[in-house]
N, C-alpha and C. Protein backbone atom coordinates (compact mmCIF):
# COMPACT_ATOMS: atom_id res chain seq x y z
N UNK A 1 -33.82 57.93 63.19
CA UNK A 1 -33.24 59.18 63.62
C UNK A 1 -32.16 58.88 64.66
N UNK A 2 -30.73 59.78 64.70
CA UNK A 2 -29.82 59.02 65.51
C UNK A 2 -30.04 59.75 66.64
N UNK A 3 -30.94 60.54 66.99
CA UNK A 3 -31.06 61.02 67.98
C UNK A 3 -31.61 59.99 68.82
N UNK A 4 -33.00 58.65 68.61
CA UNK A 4 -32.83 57.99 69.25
C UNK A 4 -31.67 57.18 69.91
N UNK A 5 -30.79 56.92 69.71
CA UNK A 5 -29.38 55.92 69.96
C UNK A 5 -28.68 56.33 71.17
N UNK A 6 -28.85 57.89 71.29
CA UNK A 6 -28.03 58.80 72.08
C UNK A 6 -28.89 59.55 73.28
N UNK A 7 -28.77 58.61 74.65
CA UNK A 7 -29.61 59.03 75.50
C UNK A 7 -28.54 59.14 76.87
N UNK A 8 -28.92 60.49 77.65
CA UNK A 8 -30.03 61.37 77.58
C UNK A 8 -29.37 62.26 76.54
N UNK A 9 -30.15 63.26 76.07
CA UNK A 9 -29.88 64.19 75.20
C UNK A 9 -30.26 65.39 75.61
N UNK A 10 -29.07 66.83 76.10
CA UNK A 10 -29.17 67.97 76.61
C UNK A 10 -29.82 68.94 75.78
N UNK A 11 -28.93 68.86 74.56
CA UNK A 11 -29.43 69.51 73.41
C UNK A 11 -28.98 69.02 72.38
N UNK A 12 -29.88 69.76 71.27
CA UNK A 12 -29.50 69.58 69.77
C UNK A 12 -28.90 70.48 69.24
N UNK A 13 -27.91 70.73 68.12
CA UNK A 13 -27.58 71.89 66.93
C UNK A 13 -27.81 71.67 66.09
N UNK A 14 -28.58 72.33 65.80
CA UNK A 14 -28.93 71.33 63.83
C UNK A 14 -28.50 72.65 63.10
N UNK A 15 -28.30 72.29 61.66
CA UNK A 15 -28.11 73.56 60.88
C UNK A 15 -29.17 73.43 59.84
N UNK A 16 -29.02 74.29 58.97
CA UNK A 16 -30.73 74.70 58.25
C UNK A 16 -30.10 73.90 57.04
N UNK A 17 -29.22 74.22 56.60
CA UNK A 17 -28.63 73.15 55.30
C UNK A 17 -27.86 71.84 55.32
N UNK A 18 -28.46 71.16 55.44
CA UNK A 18 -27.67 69.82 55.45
C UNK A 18 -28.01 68.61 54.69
N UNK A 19 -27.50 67.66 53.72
CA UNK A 19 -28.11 66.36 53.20
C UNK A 19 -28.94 66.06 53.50
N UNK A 20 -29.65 65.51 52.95
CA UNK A 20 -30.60 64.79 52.82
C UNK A 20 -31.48 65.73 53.62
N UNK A 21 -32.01 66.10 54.31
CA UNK A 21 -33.46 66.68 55.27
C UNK A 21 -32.66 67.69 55.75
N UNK A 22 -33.06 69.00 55.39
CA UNK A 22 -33.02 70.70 55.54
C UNK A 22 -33.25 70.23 57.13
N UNK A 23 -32.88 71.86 58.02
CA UNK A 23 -32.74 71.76 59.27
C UNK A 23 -34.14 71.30 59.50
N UNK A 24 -35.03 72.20 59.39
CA UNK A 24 -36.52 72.35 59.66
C UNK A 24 -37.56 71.11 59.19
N UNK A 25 -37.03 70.63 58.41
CA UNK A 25 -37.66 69.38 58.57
C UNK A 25 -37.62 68.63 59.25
N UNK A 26 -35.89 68.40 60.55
CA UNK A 26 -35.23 67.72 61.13
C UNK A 26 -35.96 68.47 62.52
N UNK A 27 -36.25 69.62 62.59
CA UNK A 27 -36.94 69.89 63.80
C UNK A 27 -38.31 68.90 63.95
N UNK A 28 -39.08 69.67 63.04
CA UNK A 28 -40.20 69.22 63.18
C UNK A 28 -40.42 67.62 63.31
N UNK A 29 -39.11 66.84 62.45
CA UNK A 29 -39.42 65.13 62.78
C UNK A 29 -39.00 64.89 64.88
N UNK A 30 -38.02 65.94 65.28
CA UNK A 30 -37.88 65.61 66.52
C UNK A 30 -38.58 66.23 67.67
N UNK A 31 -39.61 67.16 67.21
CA UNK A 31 -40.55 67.90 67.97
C UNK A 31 -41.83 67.04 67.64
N UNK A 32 -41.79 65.92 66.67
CA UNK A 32 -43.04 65.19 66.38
C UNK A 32 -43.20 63.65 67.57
N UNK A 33 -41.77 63.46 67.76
CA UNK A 33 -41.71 62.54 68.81
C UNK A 33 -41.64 62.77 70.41
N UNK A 34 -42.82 62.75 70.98
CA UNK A 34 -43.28 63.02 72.31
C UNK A 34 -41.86 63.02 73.38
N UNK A 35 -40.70 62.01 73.29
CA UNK A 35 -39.60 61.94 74.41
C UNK A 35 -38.76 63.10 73.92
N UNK A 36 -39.03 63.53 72.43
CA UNK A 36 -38.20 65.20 72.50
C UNK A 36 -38.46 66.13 72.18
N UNK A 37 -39.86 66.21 72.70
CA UNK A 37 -40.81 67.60 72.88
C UNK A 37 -40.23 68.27 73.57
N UNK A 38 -39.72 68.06 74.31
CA UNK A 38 -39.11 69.10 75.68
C UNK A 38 -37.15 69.60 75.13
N UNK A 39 -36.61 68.55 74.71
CA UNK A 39 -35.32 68.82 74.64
C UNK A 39 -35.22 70.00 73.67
N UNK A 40 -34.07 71.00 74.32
CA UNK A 40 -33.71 72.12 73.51
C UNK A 40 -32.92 72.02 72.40
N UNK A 41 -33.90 72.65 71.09
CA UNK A 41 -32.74 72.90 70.17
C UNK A 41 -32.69 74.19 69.59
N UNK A 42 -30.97 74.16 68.98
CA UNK A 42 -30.78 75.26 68.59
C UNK A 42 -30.68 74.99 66.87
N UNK A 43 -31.05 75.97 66.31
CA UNK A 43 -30.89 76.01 64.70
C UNK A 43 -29.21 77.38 64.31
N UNK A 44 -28.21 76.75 63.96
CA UNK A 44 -27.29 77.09 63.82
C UNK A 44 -26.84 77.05 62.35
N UNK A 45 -27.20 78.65 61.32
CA UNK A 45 -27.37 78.45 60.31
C UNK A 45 -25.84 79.84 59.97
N UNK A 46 -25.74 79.95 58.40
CA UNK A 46 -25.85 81.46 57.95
C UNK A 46 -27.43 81.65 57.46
N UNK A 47 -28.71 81.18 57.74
CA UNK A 47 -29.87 82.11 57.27
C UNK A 47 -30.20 83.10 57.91
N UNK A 48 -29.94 84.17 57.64
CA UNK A 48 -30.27 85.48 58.96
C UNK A 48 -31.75 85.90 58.72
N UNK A 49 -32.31 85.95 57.10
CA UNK A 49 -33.75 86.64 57.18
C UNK A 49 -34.36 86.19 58.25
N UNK A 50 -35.35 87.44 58.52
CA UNK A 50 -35.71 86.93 59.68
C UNK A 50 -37.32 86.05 59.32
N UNK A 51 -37.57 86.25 58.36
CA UNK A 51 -38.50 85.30 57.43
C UNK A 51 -37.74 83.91 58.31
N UNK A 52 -36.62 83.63 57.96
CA UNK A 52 -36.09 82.10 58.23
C UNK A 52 -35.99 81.73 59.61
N UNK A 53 -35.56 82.94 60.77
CA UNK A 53 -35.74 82.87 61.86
C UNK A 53 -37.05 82.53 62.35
N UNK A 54 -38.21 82.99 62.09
CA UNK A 54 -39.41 82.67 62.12
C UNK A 54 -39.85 81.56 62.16
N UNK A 55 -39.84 81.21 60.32
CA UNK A 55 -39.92 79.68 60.35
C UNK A 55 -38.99 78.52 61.02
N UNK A 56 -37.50 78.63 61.58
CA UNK A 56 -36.97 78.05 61.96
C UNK A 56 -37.67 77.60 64.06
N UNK A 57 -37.95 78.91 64.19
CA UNK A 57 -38.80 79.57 65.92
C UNK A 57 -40.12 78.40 65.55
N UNK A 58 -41.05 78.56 64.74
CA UNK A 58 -42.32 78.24 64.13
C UNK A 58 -42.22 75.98 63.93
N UNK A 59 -40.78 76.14 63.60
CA UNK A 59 -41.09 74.59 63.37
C UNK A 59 -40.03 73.45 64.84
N UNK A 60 -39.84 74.17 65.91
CA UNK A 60 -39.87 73.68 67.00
C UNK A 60 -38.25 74.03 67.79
N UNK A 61 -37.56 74.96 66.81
CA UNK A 61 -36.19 75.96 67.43
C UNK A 61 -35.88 76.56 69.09
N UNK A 62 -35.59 76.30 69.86
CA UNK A 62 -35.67 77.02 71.29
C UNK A 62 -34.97 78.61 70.70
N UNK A 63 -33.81 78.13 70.05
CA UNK A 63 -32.47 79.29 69.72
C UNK A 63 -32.25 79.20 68.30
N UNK A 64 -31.84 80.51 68.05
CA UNK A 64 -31.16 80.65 66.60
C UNK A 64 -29.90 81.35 66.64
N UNK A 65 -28.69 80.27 66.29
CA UNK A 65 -27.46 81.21 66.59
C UNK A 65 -26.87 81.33 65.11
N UNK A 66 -26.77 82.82 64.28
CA UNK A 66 -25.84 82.82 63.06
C UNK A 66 -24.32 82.28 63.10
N UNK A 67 -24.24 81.97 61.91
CA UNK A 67 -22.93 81.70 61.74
C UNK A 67 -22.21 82.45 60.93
N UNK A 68 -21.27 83.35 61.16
CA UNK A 68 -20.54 82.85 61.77
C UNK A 68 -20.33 83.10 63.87
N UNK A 69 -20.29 82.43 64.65
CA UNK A 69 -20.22 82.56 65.43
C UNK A 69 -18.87 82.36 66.73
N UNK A 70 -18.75 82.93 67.43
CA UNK A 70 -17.61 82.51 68.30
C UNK A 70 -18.24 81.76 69.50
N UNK A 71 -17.64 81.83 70.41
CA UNK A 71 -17.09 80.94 71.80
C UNK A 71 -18.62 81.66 72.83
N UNK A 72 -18.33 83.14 72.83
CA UNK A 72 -19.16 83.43 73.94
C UNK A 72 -20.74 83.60 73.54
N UNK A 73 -20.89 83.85 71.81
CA UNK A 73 -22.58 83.73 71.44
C UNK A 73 -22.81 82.58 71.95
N UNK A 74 -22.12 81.21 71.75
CA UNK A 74 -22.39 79.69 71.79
C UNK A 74 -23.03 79.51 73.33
N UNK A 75 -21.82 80.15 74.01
CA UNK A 75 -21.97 80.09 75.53
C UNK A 75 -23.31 80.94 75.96
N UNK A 76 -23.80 82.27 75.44
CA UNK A 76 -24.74 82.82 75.57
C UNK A 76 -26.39 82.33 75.73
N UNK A 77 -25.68 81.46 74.17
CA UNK A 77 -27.16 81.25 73.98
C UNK A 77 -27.45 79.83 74.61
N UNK A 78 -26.48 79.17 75.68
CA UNK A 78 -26.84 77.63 76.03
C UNK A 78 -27.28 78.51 77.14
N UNK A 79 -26.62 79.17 77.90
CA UNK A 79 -27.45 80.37 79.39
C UNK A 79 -28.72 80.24 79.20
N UNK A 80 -29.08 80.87 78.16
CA UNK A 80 -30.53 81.27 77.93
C UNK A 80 -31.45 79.89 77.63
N UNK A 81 -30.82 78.87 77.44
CA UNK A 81 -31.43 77.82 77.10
C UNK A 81 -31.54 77.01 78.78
N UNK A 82 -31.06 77.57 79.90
CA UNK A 82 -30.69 76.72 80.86
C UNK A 82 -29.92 75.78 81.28
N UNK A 83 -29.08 75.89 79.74
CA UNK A 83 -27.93 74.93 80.08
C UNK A 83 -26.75 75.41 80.61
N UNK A 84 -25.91 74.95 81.75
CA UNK A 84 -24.65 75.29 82.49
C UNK A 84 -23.58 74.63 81.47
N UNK A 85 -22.56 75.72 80.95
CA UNK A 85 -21.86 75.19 79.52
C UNK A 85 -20.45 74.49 80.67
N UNK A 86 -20.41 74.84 82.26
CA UNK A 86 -19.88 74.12 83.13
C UNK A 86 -19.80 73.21 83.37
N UNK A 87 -20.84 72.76 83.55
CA UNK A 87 -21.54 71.48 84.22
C UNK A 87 -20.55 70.50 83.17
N UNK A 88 -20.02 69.35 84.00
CA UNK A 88 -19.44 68.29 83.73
C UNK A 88 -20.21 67.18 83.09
N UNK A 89 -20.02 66.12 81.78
CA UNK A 89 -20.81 65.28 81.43
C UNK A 89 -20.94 64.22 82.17
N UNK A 90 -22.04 63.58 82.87
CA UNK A 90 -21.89 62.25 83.63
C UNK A 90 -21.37 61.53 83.24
């Protein structure tokens, strides 16, 4: 997983459709490894049912942002995640 390679890690965006391993599978493999139990992710799809929201919440999602999205949902939803979209990268 290349999420190991890339440390520290603030957050994730995963999307629900992608090659090889659907979003939610990609949660659950990085909510299965204890060092990124804690790190926030967001699932950044077009699936709006909320059936999918659910299961996306259900298999280890902090956030669900639709797509299509602009500048200030993005910014919204890192607020709510505790992330400062300010804050400078070390």
């Amino acid at each position: 997983m290349l999420i190991r390679k890339i440390q520290p890690v603030d957050i994730v965006l995963v999307d629900w459709n992608m090659p090889e391993m659907d979003g939610c599978c990609l949660l659950k493999e990085i909510r299965s490894e204890a060092e990124f139990a804690e790190v926030p992710v967001m699932m950044v799809t077009t699936e709006s049912e909320m059936d999918q929201v659910e299961t996306a919440l259900e298999a280890g999602a902090n956030e669900y942002l639709m797509k299509p999205f602009d500048k200030q949902g993005l910014l919204e939803k890192l607020v709510l995640l505790g992330i400062d979209p300010g804050r400078q990268a070390a």
